[in-house]
N, C-alpha and C. Protein backbone atom coordinates (compact mmCIF):
# COMPACT_ATOMS: atom_id res chain seq x y z
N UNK A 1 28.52 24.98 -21.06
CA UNK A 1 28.43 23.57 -21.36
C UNK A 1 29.56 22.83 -20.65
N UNK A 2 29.26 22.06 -20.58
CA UNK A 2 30.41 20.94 -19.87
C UNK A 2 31.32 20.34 -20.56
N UNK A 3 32.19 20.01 -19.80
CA UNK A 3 33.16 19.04 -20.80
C UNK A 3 32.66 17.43 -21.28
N UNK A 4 33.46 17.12 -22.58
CA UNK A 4 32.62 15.96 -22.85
C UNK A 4 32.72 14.87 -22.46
N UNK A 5 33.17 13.91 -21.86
CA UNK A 5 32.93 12.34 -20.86
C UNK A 5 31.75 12.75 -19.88
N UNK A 6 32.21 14.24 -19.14
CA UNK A 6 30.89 14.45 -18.05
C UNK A 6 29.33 15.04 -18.60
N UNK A 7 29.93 15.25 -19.87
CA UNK A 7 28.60 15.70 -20.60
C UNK A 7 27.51 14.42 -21.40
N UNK A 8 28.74 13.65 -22.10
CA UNK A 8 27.82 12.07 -22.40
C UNK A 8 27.19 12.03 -20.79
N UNK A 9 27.84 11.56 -20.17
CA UNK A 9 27.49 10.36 -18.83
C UNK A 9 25.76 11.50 -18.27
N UNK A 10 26.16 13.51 -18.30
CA UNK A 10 25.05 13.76 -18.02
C UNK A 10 23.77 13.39 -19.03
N UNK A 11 24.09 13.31 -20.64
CA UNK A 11 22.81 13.19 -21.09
C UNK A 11 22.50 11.63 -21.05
N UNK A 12 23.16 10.68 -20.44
CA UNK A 12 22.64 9.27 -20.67
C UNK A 12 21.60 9.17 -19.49
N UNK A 13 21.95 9.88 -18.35
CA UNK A 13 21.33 10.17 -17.03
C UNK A 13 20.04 10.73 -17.45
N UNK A 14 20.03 12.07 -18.18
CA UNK A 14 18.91 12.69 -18.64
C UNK A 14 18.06 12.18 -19.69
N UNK A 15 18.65 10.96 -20.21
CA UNK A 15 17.75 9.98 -21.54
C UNK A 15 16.76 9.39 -20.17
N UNK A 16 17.56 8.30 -19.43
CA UNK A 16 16.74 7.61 -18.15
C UNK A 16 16.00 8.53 -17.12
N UNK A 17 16.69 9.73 -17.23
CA UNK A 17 15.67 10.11 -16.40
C UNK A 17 13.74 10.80 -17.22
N UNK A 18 14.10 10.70 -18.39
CA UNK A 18 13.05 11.40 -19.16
C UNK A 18 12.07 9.91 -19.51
N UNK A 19 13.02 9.21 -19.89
CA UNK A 19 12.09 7.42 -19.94
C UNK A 19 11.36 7.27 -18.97
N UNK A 20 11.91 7.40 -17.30
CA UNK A 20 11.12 7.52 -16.21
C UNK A 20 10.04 7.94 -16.28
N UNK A 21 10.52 9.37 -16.21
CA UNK A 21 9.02 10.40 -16.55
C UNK A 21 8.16 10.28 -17.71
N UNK A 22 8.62 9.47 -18.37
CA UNK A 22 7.36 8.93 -20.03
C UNK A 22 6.22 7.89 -18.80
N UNK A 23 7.51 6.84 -18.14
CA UNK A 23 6.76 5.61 -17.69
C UNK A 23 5.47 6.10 -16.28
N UNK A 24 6.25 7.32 -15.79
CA UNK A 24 5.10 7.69 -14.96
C UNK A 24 4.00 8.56 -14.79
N UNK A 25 3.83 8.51 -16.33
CA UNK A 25 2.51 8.80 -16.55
C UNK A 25 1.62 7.57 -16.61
N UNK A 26 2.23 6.24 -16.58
CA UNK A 26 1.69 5.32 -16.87
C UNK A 26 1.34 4.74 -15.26
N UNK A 27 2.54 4.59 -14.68
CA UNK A 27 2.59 4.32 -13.02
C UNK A 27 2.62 5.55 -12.39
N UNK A 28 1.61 5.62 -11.37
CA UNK A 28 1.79 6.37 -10.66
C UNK A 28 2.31 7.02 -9.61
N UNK A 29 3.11 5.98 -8.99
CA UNK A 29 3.50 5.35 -7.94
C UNK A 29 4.87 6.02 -8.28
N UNK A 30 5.70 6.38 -9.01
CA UNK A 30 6.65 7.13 -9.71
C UNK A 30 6.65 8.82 -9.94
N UNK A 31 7.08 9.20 -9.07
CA UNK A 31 6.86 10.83 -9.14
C UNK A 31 6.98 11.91 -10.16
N UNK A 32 6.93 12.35 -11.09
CA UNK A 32 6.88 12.47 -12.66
C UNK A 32 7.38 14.13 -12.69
N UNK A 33 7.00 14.89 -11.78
CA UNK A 33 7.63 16.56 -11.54
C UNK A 33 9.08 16.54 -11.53
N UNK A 34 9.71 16.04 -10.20
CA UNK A 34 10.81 15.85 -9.73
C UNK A 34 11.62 14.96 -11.07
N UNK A 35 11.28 14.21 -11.72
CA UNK A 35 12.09 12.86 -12.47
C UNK A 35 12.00 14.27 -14.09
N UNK A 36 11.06 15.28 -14.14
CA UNK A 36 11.10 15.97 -15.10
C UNK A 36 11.75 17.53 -14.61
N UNK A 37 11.54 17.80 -13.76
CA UNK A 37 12.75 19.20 -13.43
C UNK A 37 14.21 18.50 -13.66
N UNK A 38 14.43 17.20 -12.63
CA UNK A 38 15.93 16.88 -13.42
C UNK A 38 16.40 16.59 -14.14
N UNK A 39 15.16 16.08 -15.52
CA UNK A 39 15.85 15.88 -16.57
C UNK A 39 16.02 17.46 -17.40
N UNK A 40 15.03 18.28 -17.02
CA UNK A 40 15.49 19.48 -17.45
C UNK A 40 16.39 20.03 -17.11
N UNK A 41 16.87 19.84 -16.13
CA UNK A 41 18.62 20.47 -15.44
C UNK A 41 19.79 20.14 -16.09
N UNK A 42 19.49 18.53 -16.35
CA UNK A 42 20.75 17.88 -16.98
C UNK A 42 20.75 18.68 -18.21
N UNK A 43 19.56 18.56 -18.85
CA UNK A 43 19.62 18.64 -20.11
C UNK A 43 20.21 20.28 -21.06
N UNK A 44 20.08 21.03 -19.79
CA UNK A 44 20.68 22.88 -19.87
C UNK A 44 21.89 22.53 -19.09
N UNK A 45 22.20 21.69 -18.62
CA UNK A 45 23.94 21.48 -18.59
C UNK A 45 24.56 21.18 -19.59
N UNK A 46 23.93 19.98 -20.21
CA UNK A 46 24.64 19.27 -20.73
C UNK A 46 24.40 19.35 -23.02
N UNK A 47 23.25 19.73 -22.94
CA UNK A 47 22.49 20.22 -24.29
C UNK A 47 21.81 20.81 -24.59
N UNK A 48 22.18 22.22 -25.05
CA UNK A 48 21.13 23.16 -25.15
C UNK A 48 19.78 22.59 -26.32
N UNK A 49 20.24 22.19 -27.38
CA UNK A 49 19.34 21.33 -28.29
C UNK A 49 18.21 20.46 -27.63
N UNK A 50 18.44 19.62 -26.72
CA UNK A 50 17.57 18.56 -25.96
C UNK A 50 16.53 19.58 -25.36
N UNK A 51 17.32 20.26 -24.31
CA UNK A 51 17.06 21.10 -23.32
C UNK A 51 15.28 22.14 -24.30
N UNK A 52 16.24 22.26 -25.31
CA UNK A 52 15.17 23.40 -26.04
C UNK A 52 13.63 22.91 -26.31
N UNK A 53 14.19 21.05 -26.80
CA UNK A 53 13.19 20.35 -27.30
C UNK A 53 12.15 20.25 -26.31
N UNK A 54 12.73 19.93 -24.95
CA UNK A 54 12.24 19.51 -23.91
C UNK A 54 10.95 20.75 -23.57
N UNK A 55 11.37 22.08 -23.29
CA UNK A 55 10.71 23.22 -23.52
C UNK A 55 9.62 23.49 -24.36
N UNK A 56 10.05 23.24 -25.46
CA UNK A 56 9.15 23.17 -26.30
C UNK A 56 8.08 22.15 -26.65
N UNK A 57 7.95 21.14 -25.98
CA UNK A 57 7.28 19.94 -25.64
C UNK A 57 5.49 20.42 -25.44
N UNK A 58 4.75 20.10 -26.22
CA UNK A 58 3.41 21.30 -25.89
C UNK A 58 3.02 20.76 -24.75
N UNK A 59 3.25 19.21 -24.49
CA UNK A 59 3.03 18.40 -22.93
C UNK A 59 3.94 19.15 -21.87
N UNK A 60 4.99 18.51 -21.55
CA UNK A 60 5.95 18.79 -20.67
C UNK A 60 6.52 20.21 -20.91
N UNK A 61 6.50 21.05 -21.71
CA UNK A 61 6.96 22.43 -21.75
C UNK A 61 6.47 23.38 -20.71
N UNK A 62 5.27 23.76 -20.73
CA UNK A 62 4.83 24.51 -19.76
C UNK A 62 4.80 24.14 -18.73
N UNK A 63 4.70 23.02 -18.12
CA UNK A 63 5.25 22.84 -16.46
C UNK A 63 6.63 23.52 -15.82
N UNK A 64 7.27 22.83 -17.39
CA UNK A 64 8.67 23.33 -17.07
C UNK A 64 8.85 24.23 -17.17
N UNK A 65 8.51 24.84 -17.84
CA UNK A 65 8.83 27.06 -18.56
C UNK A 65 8.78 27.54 -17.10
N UNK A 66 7.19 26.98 -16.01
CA UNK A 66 6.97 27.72 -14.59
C UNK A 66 8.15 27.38 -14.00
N UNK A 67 8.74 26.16 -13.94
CA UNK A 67 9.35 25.65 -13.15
C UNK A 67 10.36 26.65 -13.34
N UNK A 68 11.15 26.80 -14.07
CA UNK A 68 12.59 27.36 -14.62
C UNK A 68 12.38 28.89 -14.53
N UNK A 69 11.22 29.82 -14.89
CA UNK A 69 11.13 30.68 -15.18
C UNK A 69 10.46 31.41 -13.13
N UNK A 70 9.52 30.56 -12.66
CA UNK A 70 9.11 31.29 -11.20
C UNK A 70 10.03 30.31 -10.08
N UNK A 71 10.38 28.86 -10.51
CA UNK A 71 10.77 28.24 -9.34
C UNK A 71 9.53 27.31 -8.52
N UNK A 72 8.29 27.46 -9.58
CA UNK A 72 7.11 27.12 -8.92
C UNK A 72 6.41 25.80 -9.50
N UNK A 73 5.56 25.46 -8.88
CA UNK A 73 4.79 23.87 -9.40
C UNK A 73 3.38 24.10 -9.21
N UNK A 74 2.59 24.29 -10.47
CA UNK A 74 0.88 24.15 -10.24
C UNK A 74 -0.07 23.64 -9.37
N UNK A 75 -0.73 24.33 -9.03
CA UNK A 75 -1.14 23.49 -7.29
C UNK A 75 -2.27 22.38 -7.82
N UNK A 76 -2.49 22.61 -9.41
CA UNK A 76 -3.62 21.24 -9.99
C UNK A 76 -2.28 19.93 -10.01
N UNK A 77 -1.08 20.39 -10.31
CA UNK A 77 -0.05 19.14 -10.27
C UNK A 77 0.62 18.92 -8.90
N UNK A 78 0.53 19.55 -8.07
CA UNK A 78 0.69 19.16 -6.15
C UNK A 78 -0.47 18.55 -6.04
N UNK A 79 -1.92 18.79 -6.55
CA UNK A 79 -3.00 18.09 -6.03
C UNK A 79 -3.30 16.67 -6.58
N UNK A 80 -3.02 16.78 -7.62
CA UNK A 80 -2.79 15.44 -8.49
C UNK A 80 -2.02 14.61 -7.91
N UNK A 81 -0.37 14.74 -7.36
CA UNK A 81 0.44 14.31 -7.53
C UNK A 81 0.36 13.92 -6.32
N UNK A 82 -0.30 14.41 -5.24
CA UNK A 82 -0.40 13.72 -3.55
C UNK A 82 -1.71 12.30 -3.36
N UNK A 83 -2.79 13.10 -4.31
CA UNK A 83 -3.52 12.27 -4.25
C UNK A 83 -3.37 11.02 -4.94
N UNK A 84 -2.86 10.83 -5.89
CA UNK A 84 -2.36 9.77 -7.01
C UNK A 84 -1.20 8.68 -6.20
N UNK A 85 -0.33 9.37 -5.67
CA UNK A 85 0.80 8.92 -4.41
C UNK A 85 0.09 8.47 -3.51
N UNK A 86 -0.80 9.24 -2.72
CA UNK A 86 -1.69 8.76 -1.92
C UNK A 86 -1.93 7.20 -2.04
N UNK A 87 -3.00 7.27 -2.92
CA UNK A 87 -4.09 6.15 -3.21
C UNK A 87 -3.06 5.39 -3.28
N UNK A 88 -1.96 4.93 -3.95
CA UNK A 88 -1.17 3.99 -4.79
C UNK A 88 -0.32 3.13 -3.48
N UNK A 89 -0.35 4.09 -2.48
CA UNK A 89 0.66 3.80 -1.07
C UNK A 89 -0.10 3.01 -0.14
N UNK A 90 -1.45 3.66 -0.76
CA UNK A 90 -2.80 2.65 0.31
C UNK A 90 -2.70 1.36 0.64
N UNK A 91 -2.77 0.71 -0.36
CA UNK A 91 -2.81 -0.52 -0.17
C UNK A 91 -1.65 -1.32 0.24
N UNK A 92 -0.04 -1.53 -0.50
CA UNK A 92 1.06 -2.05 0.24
C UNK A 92 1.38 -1.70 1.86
N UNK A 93 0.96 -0.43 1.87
CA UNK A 93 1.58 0.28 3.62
C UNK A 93 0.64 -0.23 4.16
N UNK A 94 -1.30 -0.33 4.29
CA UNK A 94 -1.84 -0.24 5.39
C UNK A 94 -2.16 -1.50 5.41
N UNK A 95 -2.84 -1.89 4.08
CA UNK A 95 -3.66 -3.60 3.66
C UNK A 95 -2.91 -4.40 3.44
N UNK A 96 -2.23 -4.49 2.74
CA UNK A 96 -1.29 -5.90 2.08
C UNK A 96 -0.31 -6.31 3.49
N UNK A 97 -0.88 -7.93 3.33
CA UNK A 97 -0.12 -8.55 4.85
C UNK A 97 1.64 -9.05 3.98
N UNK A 98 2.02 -9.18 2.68
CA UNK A 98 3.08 -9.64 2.19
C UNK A 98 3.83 -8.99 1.76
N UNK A 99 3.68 -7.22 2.24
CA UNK A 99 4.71 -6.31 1.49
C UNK A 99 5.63 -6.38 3.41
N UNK A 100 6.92 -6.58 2.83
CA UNK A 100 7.82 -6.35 4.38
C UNK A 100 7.53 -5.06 5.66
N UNK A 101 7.99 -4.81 6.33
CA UNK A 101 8.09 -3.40 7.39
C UNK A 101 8.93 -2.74 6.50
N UNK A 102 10.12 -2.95 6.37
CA UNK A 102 11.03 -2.32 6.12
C UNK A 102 10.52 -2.10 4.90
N UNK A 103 9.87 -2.38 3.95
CA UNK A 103 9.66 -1.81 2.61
C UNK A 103 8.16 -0.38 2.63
N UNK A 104 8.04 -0.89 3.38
CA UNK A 104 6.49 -0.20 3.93
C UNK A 104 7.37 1.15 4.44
N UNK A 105 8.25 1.11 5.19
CA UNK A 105 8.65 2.15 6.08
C UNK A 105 9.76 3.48 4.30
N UNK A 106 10.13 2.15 3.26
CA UNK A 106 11.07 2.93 2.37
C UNK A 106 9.87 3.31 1.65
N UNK A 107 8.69 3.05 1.62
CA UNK A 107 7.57 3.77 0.38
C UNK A 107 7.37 4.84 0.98
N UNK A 108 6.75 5.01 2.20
CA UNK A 108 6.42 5.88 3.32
C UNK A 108 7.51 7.13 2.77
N UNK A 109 8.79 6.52 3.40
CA UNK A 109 10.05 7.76 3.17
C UNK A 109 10.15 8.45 1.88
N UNK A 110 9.95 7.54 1.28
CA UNK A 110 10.19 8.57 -0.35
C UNK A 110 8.95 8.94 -0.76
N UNK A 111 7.75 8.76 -0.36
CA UNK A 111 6.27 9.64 -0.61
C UNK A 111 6.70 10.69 0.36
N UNK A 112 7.21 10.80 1.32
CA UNK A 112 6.80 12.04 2.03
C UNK A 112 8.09 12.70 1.96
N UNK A 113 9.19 12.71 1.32
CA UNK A 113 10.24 13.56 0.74
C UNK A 113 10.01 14.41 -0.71
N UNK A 114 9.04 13.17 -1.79
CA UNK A 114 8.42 13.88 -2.97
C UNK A 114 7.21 14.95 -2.16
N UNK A 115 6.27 14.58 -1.46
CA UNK A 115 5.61 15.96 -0.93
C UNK A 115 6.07 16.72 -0.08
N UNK A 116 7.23 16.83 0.33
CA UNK A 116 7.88 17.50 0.75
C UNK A 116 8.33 18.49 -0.18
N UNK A 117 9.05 18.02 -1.41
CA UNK A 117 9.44 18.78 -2.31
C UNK A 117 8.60 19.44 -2.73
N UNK A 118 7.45 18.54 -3.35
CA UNK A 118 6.21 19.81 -4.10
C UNK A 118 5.15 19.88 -3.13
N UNK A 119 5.22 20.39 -2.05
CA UNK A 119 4.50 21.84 -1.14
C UNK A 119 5.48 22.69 -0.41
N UNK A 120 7.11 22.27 -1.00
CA UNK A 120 7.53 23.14 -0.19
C UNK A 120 7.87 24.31 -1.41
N UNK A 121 7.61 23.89 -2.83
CA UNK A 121 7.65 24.81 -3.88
C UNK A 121 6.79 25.95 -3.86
N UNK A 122 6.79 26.90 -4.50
CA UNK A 122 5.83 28.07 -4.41
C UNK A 122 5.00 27.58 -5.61
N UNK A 123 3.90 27.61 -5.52
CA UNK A 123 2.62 27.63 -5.98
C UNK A 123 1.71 28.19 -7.09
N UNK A 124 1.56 27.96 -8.72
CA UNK A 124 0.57 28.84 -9.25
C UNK A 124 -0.57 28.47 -9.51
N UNK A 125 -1.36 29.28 -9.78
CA UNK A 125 -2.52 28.88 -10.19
C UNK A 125 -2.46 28.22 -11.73
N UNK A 126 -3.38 27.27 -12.53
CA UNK A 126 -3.35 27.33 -13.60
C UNK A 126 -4.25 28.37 -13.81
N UNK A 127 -4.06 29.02 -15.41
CA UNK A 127 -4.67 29.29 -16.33
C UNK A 127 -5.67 29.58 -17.45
C-alpha cells in the first residue's frame, strides 16, 4: 500500500476515473476498458477494499478478473469497442463542416491509440 497524501490523491483519481467509466456506458465516444483497467490499478495500489469491490462487481468484475489474471481483453469487447468508436468518429471527422482540423486530427489520435491498446492486447474468447 502506499503512503497516505499519495494514496488519497490515488483514490480521488480512481473515484473519477470509475465515474468516467459509469458515464461511458452511456457515451460512447469515451473508451470504457482502458478508463476501467486504470481504475483497477489505482485501486490495488491504493485500496485493497475498493479494489475487491471493484472485482467483485458481477458487471465490471469479469472483464477485469481476465484483465489482471491473463493480461487479456475479450475480442466481443475489442469488437464492440472499435465499432462503437468507429460510428461515433463518423460523423465530426468526415461530415460535420463545424468541427475544426485540428480537433478532427485530436479525435482521430486518441481513437487510434485506444485501438491500438485493445488489439495490441492478447485476446479471449468469451464463454
Amino acid at each position: 500500500m502506499i503512503r497516505h497524501p499519495v494514496r488519497i490523491l490515488g483514490l480521488a483519481v480512481a473515484f473519477v476515473l470509475l465515474a468516467l467509466s459509469i458515464v461511458s456506458f452511456v457515451v460512447p465516444v469515451l473508451p470504457t476498458v482502458p478508463l476501467l483497467i486504470a481504475t483497477c490499478w489505482l485501486f490495488s495500489k491504493c485500496s485493497t477494499r475498493w479494489h475487491q469491490w471493484l472485482l467483485a462487481n458481477p458487471r465490471l468484475g469479469p472483464p477485469l478478473r481476465t484483465w489482471e489474471e491473463q493480461g487479456a481483453i475479450e475480442l466481443r469487447v475489442k469488437l464492440v469497442s472499435t465499432i462503437i468508436m468507429s460510428a461515433c468518429l463518423f460523423y465530426p471527422v468526415f461530415v460535420s463542416r463545424t468541427v475544426a482540423f485540428p480537433a478532427r486530427v485530436w479525435m482521430v489520435t486518441v481513437a487510434l491509440l485506444v485501438f491500438g491498446f485493445l488489439w495490441s492486447r492478447p485476446g479471449v474468447s468469451t464463454r
